[in-house]
C-alpha atoms as a PDB file:
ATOM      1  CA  UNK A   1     -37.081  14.008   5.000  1.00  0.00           C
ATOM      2  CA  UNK A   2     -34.106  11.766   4.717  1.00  0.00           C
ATOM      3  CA  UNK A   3     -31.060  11.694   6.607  1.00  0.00           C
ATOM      4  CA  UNK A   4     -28.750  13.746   3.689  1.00  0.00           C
ATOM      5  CA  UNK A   5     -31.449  16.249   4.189  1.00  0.00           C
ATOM      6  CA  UNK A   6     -31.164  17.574   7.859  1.00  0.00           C
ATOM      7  CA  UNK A   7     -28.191  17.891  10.037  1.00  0.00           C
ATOM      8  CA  UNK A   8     -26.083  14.927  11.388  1.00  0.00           C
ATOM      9  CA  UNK A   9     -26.686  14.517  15.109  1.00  0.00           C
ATOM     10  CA  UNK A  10     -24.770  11.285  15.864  1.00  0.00           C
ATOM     11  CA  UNK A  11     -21.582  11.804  18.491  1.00  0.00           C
ATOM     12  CA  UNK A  12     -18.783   9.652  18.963  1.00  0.00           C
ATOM     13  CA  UNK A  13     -17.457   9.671  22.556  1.00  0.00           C
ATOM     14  CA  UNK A  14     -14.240   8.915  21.154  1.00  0.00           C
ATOM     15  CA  UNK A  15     -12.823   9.579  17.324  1.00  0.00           C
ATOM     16  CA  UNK A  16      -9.315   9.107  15.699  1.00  0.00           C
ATOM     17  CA  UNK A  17      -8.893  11.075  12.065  1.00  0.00           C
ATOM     18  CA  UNK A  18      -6.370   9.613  10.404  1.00  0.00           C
ATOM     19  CA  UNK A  19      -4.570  11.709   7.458  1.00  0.00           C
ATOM     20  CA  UNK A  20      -1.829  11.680   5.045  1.00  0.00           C
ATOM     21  CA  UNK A  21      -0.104  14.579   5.916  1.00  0.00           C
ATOM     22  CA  UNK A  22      -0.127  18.036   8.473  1.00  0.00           C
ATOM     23  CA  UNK A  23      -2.766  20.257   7.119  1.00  0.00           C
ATOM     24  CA  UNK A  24      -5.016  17.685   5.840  1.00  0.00           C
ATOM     25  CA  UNK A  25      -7.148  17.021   8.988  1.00  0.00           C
ATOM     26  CA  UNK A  26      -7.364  20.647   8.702  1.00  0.00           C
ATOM     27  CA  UNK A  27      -8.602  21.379   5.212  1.00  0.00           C
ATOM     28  CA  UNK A  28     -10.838  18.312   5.568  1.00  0.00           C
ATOM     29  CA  UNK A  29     -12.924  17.811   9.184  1.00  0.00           C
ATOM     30  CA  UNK A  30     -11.446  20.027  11.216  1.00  0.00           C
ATOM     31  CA  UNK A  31     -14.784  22.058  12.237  1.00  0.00           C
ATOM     32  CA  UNK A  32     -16.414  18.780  12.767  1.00  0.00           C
ATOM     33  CA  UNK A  33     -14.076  17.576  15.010  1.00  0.00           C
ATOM     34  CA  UNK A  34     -14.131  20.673  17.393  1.00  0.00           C
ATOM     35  CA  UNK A  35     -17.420  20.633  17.425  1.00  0.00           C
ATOM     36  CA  UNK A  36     -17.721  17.014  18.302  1.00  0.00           C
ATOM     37  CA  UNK A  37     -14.850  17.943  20.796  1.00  0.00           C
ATOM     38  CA  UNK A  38     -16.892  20.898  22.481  1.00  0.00           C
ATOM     39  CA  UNK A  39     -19.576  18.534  23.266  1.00  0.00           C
ATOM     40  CA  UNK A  40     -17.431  16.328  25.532  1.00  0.00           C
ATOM     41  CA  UNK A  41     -16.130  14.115  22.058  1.00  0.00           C
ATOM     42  CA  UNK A  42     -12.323  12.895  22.576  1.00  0.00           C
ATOM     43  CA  UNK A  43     -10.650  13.431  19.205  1.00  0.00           C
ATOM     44  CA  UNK A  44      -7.048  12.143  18.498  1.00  0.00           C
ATOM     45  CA  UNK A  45      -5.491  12.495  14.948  1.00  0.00           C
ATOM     46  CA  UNK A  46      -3.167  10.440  13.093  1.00  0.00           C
ATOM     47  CA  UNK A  47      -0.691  11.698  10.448  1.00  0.00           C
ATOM     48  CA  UNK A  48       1.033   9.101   8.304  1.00  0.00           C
ATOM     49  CA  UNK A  49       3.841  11.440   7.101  1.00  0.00           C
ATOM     50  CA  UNK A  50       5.824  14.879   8.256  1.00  0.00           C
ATOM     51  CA  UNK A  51       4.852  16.195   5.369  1.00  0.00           C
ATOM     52  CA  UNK A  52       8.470  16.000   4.334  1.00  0.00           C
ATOM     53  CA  UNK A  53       7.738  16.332   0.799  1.00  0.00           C
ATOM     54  CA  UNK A  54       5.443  18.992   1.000  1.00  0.00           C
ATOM     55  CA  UNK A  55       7.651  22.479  -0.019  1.00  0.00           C
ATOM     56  CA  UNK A  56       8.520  24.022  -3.435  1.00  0.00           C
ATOM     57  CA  UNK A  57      12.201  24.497  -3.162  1.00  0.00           C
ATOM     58  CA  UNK A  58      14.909  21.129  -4.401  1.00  0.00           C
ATOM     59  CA  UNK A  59      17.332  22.655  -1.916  1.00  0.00           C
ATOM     60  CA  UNK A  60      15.272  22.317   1.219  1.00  0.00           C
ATOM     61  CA  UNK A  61      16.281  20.259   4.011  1.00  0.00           C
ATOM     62  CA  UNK A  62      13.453  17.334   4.779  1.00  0.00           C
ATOM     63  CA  UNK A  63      14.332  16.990   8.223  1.00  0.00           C
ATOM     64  CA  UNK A  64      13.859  20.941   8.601  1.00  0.00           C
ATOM     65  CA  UNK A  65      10.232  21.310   6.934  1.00  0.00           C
ATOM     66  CA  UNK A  66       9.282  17.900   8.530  1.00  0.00           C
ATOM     67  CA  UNK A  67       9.872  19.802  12.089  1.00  0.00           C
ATOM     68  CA  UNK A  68       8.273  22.474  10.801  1.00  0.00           C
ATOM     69  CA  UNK A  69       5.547  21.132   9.278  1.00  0.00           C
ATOM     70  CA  UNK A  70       4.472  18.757  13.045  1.00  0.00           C
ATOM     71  CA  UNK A  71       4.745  22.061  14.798  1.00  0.00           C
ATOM     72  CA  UNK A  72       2.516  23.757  12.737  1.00  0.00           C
ATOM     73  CA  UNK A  73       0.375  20.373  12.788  1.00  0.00           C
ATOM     74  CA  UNK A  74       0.738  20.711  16.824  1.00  0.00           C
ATOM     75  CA  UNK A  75      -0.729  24.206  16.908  1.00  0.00           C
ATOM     76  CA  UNK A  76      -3.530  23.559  14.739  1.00  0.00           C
ATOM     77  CA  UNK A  77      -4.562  20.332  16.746  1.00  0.00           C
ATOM     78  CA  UNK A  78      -4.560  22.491  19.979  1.00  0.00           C
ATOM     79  CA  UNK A  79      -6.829  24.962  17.914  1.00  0.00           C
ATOM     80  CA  UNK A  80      -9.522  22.382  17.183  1.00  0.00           C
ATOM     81  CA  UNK A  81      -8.542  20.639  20.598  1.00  0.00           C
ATOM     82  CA  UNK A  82      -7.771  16.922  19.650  1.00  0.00           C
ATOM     83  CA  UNK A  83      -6.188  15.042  22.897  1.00  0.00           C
ATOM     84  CA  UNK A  84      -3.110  14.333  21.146  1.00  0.00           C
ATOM     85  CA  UNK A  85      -1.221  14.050  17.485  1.00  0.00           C
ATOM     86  CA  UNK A  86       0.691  10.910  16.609  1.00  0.00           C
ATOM     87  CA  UNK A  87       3.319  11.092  13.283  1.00  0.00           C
ATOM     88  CA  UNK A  88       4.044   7.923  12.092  1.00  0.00           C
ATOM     89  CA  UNK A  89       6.507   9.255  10.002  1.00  0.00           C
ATOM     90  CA  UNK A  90       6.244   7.311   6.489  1.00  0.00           C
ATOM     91  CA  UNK A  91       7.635   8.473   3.313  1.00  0.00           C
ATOM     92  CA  UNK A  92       5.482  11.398   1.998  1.00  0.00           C
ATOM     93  CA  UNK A  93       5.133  11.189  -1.670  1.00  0.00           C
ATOM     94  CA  UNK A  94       5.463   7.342  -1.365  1.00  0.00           C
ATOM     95  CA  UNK A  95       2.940   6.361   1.301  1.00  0.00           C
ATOM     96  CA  UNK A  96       1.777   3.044   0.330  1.00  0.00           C
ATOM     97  CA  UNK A  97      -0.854   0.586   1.640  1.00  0.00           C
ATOM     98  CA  UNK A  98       0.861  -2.134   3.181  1.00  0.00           C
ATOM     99  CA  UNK A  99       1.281  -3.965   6.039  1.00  0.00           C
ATOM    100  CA  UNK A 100       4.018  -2.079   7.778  1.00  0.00           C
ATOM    101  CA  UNK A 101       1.475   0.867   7.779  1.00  0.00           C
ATOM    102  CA  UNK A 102      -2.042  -1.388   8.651  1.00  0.00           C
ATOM    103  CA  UNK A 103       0.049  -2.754  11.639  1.00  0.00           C
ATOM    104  CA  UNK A 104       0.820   1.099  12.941  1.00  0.00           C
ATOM    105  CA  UNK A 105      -2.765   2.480  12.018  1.00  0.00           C
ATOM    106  CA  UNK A 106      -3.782  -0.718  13.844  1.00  0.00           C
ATOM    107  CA  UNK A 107      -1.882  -0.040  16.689  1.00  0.00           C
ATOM    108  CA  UNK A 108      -3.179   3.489  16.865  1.00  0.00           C
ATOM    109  CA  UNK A 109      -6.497   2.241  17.033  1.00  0.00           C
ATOM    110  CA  UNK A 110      -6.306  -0.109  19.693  1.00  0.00           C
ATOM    111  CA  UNK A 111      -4.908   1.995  21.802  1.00  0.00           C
ATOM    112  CA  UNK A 112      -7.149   4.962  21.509  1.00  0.00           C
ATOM    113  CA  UNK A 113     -10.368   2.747  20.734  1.00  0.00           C
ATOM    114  CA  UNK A 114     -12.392   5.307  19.227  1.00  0.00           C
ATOM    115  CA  UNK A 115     -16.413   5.002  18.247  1.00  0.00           C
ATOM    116  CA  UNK A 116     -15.442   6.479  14.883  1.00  0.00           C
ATOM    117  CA  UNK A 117     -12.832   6.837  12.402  1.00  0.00           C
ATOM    118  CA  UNK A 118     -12.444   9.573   9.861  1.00  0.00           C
ATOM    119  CA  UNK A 119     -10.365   9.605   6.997  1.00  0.00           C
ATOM    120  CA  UNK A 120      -9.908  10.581   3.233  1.00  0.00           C
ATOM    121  CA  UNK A 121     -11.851   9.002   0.978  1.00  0.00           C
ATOM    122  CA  UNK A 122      -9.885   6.908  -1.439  1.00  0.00           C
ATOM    123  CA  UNK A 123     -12.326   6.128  -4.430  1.00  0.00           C
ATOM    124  CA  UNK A 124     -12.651   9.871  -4.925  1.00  0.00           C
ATOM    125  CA  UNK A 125      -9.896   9.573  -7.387  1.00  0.00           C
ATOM    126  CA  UNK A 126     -11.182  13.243  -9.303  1.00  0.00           C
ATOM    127  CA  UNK A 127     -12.360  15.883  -6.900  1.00  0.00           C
ATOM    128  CA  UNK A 128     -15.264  17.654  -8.051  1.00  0.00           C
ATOM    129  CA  UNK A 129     -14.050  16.589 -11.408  1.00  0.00           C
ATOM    130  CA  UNK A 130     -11.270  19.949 -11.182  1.00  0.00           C
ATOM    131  CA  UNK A 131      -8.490  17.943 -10.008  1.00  0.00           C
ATOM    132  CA  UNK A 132      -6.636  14.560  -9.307  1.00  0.00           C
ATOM    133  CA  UNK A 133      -6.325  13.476  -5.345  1.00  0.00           C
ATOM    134  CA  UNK A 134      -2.959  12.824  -4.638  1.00  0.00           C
ATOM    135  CA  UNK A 135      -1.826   9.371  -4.184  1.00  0.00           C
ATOM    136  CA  UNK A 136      -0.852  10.266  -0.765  1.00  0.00           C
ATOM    137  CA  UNK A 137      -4.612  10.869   0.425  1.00  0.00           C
ATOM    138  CA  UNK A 138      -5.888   7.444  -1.633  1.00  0.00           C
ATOM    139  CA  UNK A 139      -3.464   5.333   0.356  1.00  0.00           C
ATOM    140  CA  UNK A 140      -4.091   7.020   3.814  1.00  0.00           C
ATOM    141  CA  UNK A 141      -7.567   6.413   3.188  1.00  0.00           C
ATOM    142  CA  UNK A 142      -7.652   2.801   1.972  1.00  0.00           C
ATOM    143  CA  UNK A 143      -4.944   1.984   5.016  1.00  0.00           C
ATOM    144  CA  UNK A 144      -7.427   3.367   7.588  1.00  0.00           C
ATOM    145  CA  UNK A 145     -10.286   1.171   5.840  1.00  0.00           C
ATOM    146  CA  UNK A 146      -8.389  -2.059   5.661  1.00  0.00           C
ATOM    147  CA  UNK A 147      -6.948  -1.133   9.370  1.00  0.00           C
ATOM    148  CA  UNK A 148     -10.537  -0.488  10.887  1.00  0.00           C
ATOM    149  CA  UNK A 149     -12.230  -3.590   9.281  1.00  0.00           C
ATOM    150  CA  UNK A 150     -10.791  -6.366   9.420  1.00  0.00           C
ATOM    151  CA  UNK A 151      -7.318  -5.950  11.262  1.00  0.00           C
ATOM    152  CA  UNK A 152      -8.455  -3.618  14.326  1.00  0.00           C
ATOM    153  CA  UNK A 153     -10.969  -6.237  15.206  1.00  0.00           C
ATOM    154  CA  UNK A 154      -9.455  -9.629  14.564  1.00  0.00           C
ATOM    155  CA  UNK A 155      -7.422 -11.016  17.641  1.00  0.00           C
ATOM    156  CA  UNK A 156      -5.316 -12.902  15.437  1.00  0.00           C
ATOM    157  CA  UNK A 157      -4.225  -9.645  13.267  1.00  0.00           C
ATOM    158  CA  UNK A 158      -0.824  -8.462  14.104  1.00  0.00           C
ATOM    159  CA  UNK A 159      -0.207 -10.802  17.633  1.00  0.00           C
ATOM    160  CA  UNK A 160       2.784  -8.923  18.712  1.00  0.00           C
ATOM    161  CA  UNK A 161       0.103  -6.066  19.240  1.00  0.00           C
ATOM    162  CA  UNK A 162      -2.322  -8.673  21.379  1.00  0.00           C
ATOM    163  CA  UNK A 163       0.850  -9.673  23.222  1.00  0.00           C
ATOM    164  CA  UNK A 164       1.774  -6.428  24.235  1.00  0.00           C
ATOM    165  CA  UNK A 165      -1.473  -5.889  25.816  1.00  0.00           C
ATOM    166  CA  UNK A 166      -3.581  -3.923  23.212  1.00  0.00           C
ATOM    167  CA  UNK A 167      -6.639  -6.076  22.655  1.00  0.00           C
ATOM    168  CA  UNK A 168      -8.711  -6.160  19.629  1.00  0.00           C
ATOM    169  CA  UNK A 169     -11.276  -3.196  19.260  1.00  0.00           C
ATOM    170  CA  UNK A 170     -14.313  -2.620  16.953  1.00  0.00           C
ATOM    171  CA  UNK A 171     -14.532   1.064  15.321  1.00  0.00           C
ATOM    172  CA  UNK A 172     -18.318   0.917  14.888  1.00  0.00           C
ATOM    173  CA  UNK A 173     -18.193   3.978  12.434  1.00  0.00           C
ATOM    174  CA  UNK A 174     -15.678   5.364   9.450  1.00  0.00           C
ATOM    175  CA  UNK A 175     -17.093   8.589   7.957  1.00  0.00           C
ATOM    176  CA  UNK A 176     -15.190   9.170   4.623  1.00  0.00           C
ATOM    177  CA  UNK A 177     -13.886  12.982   4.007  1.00  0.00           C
ATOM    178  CA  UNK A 178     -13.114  14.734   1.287  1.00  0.00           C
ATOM    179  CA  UNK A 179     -15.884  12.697  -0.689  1.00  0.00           C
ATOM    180  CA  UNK A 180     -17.759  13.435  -4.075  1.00  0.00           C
ATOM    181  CA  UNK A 181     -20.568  11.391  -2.333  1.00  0.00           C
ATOM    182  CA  UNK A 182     -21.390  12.646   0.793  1.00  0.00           C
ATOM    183  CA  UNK A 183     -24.193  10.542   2.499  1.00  0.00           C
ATOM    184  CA  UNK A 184     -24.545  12.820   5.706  1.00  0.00           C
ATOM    185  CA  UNK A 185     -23.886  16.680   6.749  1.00  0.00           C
ATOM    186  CA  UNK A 186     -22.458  17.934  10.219  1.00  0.00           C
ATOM    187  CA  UNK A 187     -23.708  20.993  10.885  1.00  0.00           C
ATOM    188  CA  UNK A 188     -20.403  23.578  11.359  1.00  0.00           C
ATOM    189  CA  UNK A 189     -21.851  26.443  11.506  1.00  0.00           C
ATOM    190  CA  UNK A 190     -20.409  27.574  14.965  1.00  0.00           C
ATOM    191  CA  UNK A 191     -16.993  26.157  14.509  1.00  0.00           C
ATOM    192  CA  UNK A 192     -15.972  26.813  10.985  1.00  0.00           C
ATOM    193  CA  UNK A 193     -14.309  29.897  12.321  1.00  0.00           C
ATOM    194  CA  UNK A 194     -12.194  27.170  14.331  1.00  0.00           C
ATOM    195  CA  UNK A 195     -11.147  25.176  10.753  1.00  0.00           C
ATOM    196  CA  UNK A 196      -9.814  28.678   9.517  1.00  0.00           C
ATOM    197  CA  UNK A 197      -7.700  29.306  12.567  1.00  0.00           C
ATOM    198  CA  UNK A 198      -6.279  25.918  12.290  1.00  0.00           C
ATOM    199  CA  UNK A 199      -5.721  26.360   8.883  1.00  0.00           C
ATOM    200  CA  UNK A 200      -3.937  29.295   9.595  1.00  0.00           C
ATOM    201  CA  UNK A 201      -0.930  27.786  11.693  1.00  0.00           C
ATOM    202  CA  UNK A 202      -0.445  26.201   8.665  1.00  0.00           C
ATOM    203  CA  UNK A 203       1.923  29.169   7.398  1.00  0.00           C
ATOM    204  CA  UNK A 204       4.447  26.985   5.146  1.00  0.00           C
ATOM    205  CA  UNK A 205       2.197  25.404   2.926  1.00  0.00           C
ATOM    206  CA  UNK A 206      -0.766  28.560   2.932  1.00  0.00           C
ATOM    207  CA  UNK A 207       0.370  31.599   1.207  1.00  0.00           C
ATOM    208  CA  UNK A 208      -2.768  33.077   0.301  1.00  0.00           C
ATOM    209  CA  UNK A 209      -4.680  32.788   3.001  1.00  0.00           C
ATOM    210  CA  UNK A 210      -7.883  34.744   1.588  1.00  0.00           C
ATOM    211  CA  UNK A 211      -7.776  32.386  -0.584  1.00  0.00           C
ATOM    212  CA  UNK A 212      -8.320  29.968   1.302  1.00  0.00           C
ATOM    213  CA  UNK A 213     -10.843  31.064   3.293  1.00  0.00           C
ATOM    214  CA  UNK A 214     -12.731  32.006   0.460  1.00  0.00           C
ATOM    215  CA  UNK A 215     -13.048  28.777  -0.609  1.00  0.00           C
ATOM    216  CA  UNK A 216     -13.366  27.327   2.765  1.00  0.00           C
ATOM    217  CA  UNK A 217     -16.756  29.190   3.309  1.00  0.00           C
ATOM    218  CA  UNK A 218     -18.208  29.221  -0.222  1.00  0.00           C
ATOM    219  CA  UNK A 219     -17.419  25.072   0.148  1.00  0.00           C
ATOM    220  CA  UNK A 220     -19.229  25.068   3.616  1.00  0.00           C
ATOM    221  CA  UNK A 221     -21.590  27.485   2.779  1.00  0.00           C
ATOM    222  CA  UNK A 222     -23.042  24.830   0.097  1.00  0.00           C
ATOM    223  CA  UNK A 223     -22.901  21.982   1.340  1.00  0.00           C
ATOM    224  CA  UNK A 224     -24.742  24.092   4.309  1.00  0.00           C
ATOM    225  CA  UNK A 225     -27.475  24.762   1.763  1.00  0.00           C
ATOM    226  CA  UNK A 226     -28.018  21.389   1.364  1.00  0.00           C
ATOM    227  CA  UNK A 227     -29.316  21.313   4.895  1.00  0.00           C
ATOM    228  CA  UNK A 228     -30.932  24.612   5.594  1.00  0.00           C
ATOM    229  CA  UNK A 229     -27.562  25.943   7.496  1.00  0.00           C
ATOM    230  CA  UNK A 230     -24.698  28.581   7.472  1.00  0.00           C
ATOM    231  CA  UNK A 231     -21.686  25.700   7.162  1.00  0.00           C
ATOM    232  CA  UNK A 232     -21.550  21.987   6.914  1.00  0.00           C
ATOM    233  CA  UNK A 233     -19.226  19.500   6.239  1.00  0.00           C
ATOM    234  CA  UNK A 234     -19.895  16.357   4.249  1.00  0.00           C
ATOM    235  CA  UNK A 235     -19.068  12.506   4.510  1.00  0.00           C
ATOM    236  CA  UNK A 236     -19.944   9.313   2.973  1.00  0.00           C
ATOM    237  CA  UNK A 237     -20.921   7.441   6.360  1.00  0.00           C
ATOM    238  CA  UNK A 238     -20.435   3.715   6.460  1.00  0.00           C
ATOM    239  CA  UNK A 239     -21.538   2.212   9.173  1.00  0.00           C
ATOM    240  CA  UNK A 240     -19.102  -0.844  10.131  1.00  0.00           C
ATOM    241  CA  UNK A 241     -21.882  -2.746  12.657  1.00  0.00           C
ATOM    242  CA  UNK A 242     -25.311  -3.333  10.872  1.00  0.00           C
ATOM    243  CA  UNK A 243     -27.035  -3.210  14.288  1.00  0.00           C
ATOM    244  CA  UNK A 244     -25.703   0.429  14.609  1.00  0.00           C
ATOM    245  CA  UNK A 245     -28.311   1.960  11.827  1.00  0.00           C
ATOM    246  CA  UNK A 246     -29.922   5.104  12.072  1.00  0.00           C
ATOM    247  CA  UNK A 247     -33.772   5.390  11.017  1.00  0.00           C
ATOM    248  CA  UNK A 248     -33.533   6.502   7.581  1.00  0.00           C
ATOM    249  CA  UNK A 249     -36.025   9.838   8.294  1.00  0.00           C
ATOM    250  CA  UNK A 250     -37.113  12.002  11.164  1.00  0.00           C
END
């Protein structure tokens, strides 16, 4: 039995999921985190953008749905029970991978100093081949990458950070959401209840929420096949520290 065949055990004490905008932490590893998070885990999320971007009507006011939309991100993080939410407020629709973002994921990341990082991943460019990730995701997920290895780590990235007293950290994990390749399963069974909650303070971008949770649990429920459970959530696990391996069967 190989590891993509049985439930993922390994815990972070402490995990940062970084995102492109409110609602995506959600739809992605939301029941993973709370479950991490029930076991004594410390979970903080990072959202690149308000979400600013993210309504249907010309007329809106950005400033208005961006308020909106870090409430609703608020109440869903105290659903799933994340520490704390940081915005970073970037341009959504326009997020781009550059140093002005690196330097804040950076600075995120030493100061939390998680075990783990979690965040979209960015060569998935064609979702299950029935859709086209949105640049906003790609960007998120390549900044978080190029943040965690090599900037995070390297004293000599971003000084003004060093001088200000946050000191270079290793993530020793990134596990890679919303993946057509997922190496590794968390088993959600308990807490996938949790995701749907969270997805339901989510009330200006969901408007059919059976919908949602249809699709939610049918998703789940097969990637829960996979390893002989009710609801699991997938990654593609890369582990940053080669002395950090797991045996490759059990």
């Amino acid at each position: 039995m190989t590891l993509a065949d049985q439930p993922h055990e390994w815990r972070p004490e402490r995990f940062m999921v970084i995102a492109a905008h409110p609602d995506d932490a959600d739809f992605g590893p939301a029941a993973t985190a709370a479950k991490w998070i029930d076991a004594g885990s410390v979970g903080w999320l990072v959202c690149c953008t308000s979400g600013d971007a993210g309504g249907e009507d010309p007329n809106a006011d950005p400033l208005e749905l961006a308020a909106l939309r870090e409430h609703e991100q608020r109440a869903a993080a105290e659903v799933v029970g994340y520490a704390g939410v940081t915005f970073l407020h970037m341009p959504d629709g326009a997020l781009a991978n550059d140093l002005i973002l690196r330097e804040h994921l950076v600075r995120e990341i030493r100061t939390f100093r998680p075990d783990a990082v979690l965040a979209t991943d960015p060569q998935n460019l064609f979702p299950r081949d029935a859709g086209i990730n949105h640049t906003d995701h790609r960007a998120a997920g390549f900044a978080a990458i190029d943040a965690v290895y090599p900037a995070a780590r390297n004293p000599m990235a971003f000084p003004s950070l060093a001088r200000a007293g946050l000191a270079a950290h290793k993530v020793r994990r990134l596990y890679m959401f919303w993946t057509n390749d997922p190496t590794v399963r968390v088993d959600i069974s308990a807490t996938v209840v949790r995701k749907l909650d969270a997805l339901r303070a989510h009330a200006s971008q969901i408007k059919d929420f059976d919908r949602i949770e249809g699709w939610t649990r049918e998703s789940s429920g097969s990637l829960g096949k996979d390893i002989g459970v009710e609801a699991a959530e997938g990654f593609h696990l890369i582990i940053v520290d080669e002395d950090d391996e797991e045996p490759e069967s059990a």
